[in-house]
N, C-alpha and C. Protein backbone atom coordinates (compact mmCIF):
# COMPACT_ATOMS: atom_id res chain seq x y z
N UNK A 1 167.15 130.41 187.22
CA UNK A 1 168.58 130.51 187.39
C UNK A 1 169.09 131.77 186.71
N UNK A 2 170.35 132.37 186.96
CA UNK A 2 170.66 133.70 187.10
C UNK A 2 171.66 133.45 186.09
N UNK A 3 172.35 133.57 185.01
CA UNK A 3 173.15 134.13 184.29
C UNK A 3 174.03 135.27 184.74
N UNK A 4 175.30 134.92 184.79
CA UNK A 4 177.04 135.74 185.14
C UNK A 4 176.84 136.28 183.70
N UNK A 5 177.31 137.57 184.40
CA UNK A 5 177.35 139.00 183.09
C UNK A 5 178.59 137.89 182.25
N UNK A 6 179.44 137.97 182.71
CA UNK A 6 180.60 137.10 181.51
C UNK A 6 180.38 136.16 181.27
N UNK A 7 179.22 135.55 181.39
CA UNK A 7 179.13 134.24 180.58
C UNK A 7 178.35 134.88 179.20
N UNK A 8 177.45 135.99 179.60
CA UNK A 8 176.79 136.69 178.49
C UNK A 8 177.98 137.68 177.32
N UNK A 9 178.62 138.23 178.18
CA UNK A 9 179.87 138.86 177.21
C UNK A 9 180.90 137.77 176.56
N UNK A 10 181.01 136.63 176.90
CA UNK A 10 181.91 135.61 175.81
C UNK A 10 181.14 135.22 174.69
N UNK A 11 180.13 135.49 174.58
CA UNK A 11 179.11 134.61 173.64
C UNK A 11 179.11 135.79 172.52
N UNK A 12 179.72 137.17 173.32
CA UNK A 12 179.26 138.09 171.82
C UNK A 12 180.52 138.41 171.62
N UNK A 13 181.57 137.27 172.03
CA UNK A 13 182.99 137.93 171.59
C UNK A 13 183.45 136.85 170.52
N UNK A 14 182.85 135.41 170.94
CA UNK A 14 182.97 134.50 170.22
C UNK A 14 182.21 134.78 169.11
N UNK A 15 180.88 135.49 168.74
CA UNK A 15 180.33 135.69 167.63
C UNK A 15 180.95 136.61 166.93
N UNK A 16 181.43 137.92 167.47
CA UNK A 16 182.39 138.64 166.69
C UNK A 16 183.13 138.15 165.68
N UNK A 17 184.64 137.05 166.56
CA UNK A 17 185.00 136.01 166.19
C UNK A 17 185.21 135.59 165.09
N UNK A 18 183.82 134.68 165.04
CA UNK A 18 183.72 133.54 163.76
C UNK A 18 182.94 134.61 162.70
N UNK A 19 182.75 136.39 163.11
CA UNK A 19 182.23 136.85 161.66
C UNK A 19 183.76 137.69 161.18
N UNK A 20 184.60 138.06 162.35
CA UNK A 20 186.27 138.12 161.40
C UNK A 20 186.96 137.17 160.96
N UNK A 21 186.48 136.22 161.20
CA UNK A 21 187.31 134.70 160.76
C UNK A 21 186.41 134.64 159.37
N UNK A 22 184.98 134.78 159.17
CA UNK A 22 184.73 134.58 157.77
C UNK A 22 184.78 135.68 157.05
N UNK A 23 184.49 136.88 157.09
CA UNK A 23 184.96 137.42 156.45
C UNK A 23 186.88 137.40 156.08
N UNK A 24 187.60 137.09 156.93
CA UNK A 24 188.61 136.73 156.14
C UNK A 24 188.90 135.56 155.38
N UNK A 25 188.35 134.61 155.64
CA UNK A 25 188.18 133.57 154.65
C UNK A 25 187.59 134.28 153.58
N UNK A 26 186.43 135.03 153.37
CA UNK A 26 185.69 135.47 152.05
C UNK A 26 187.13 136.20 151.12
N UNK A 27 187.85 137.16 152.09
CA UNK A 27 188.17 137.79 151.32
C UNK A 27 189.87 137.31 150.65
N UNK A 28 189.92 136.19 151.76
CA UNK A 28 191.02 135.59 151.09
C UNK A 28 190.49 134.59 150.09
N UNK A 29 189.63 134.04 149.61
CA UNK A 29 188.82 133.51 148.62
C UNK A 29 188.73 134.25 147.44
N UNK A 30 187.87 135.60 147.57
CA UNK A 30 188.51 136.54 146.09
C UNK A 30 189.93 136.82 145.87
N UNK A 31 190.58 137.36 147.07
CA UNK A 31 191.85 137.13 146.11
C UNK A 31 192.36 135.95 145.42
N UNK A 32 192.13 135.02 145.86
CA UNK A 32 192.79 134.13 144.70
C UNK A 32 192.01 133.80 143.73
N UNK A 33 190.76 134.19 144.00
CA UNK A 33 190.13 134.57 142.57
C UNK A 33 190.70 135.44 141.43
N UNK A 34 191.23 136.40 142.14
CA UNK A 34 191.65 137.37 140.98
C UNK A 34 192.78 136.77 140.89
N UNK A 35 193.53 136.05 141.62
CA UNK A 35 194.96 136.03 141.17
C UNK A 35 194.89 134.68 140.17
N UNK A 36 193.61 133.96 140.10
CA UNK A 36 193.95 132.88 139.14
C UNK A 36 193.23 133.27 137.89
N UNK A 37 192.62 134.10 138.10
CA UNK A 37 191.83 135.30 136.65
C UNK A 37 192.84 135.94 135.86
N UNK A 38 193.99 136.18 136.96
CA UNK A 38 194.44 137.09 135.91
C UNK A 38 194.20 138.46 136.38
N UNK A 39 192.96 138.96 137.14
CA UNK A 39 192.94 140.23 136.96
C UNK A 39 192.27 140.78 136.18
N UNK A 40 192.53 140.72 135.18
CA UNK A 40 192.06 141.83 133.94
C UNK A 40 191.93 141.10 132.39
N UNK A 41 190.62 141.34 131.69
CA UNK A 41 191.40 140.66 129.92
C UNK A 41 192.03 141.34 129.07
N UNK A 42 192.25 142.47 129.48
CA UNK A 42 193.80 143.10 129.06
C UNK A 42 194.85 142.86 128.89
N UNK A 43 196.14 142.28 128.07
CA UNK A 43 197.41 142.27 128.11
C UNK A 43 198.01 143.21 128.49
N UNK A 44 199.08 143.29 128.86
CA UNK A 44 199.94 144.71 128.74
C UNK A 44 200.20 144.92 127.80
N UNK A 45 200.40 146.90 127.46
CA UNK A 45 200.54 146.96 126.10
C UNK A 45 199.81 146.87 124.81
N UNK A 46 198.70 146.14 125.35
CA UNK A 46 197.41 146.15 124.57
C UNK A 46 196.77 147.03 124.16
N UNK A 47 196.26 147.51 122.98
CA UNK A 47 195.03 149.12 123.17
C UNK A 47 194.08 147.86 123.04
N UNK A 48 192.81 149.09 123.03
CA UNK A 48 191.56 148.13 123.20
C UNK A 48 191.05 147.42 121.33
N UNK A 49 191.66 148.19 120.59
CA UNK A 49 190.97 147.74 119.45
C UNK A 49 191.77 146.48 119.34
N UNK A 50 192.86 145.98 119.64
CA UNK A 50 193.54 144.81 119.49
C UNK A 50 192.83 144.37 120.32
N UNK A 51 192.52 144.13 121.62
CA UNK A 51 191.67 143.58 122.58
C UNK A 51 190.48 142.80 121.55
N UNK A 52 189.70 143.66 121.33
CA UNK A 52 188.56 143.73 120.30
C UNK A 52 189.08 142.60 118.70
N UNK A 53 189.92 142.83 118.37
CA UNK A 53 190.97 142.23 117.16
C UNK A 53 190.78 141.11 117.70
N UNK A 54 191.22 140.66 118.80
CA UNK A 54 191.33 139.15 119.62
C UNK A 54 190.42 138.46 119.54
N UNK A 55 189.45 139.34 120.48
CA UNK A 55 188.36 138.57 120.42
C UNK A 55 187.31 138.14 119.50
N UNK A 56 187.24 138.98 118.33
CA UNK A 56 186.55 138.55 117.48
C UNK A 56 187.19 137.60 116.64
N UNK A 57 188.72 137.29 116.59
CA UNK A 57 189.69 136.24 116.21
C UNK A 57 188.71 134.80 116.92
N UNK A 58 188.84 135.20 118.02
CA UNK A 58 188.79 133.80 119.01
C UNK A 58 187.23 133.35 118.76
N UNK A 59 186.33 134.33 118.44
CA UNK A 59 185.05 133.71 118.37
C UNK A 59 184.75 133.34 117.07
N UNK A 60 185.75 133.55 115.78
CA UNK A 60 185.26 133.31 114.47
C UNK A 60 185.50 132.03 114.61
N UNK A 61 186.94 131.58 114.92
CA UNK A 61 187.56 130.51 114.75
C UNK A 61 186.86 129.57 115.78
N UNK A 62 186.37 129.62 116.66
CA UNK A 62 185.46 128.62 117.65
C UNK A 62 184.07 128.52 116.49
N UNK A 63 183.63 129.60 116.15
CA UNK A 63 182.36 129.18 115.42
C UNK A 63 182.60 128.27 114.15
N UNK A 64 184.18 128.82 113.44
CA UNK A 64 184.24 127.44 112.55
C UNK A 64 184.53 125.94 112.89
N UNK A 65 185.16 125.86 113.93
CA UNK A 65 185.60 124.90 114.41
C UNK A 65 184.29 124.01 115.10
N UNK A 66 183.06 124.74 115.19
CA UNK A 66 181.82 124.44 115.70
C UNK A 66 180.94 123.60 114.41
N UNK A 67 181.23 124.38 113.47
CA UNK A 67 180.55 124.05 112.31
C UNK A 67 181.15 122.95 111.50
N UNK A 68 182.03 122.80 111.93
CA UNK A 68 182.96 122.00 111.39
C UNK A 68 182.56 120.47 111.83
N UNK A 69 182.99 120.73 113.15
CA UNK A 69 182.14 119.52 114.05
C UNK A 69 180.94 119.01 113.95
N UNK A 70 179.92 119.70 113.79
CA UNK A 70 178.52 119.91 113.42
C UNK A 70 178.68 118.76 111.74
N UNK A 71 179.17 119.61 110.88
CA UNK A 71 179.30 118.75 109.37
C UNK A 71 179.97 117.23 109.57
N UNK A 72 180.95 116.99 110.58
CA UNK A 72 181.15 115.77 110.33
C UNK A 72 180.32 114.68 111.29
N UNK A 73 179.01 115.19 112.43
CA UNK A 73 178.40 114.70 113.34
C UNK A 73 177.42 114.39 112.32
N UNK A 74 176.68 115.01 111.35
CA UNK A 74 175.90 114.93 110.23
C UNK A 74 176.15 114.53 109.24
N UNK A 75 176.99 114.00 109.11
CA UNK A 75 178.06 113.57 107.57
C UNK A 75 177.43 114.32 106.84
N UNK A 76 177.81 115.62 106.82
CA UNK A 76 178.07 116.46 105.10
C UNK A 76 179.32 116.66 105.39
N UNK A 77 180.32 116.61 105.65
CA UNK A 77 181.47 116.82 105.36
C UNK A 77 182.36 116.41 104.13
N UNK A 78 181.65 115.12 103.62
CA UNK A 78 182.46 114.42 102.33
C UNK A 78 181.15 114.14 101.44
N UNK A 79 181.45 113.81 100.66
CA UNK A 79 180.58 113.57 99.28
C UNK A 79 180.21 111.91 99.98
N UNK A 80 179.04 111.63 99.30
CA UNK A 80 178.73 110.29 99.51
C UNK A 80 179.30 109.04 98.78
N UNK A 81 178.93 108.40 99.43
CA UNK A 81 180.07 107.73 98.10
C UNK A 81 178.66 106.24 97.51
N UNK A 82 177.77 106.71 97.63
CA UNK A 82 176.36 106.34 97.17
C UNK A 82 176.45 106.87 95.78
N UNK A 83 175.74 105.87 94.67
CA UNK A 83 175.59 106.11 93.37
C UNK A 83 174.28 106.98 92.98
N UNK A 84 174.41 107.57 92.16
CA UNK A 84 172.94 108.42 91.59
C UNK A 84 172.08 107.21 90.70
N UNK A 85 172.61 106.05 90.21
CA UNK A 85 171.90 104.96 89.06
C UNK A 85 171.74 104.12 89.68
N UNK A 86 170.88 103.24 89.44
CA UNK A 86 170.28 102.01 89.56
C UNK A 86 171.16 100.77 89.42
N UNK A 87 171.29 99.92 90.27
CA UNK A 87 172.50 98.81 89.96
C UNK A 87 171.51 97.54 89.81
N UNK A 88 171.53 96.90 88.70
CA UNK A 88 170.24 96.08 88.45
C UNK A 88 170.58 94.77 89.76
């Protein structure tokens, strides 16, 4: 059986198609990537050593807050309240 030229030319118009339809899905997908990012970890107005200022803010205080957690998962956080003597 013989195949019509336009049955062969819809098949590569429909594939066209569904690759501009995903690529616009892709690229409407990063944008709202960036738009729920933020963009940038820059503030406005920011120089970079405050940038830098921040972040080493944000990671001290997570690491105490880590250790912190850590001491009371292990009970050293408080003194024992166990005697050092012998109770006859």
């Amino acid at each position: 059986m013989m195949k019509s030229v336009m049955a062969v030319g819809h098949g590569n118009r429909r594939r066209r198609g569904l690759g501009v339809c995903l690529f616009t899905f892709a690229m409407a997908l990063y944008l709202c990537t960036l738009l729920l990012a933020g963009c940038a970890t820059q503030q406005p107005g920011e120089t970079a050593a405050e940038v830098s200022r921040r972040h080493r803010r944000a990671v001290r205080l997570n690491t105490q807050m880590m250790m912190s957690d850590i001491d009371k998962f292990l009970l050293l956080d408080k003194p024992s309240m166990l005697t050092d003597r012998r109770i006859p």
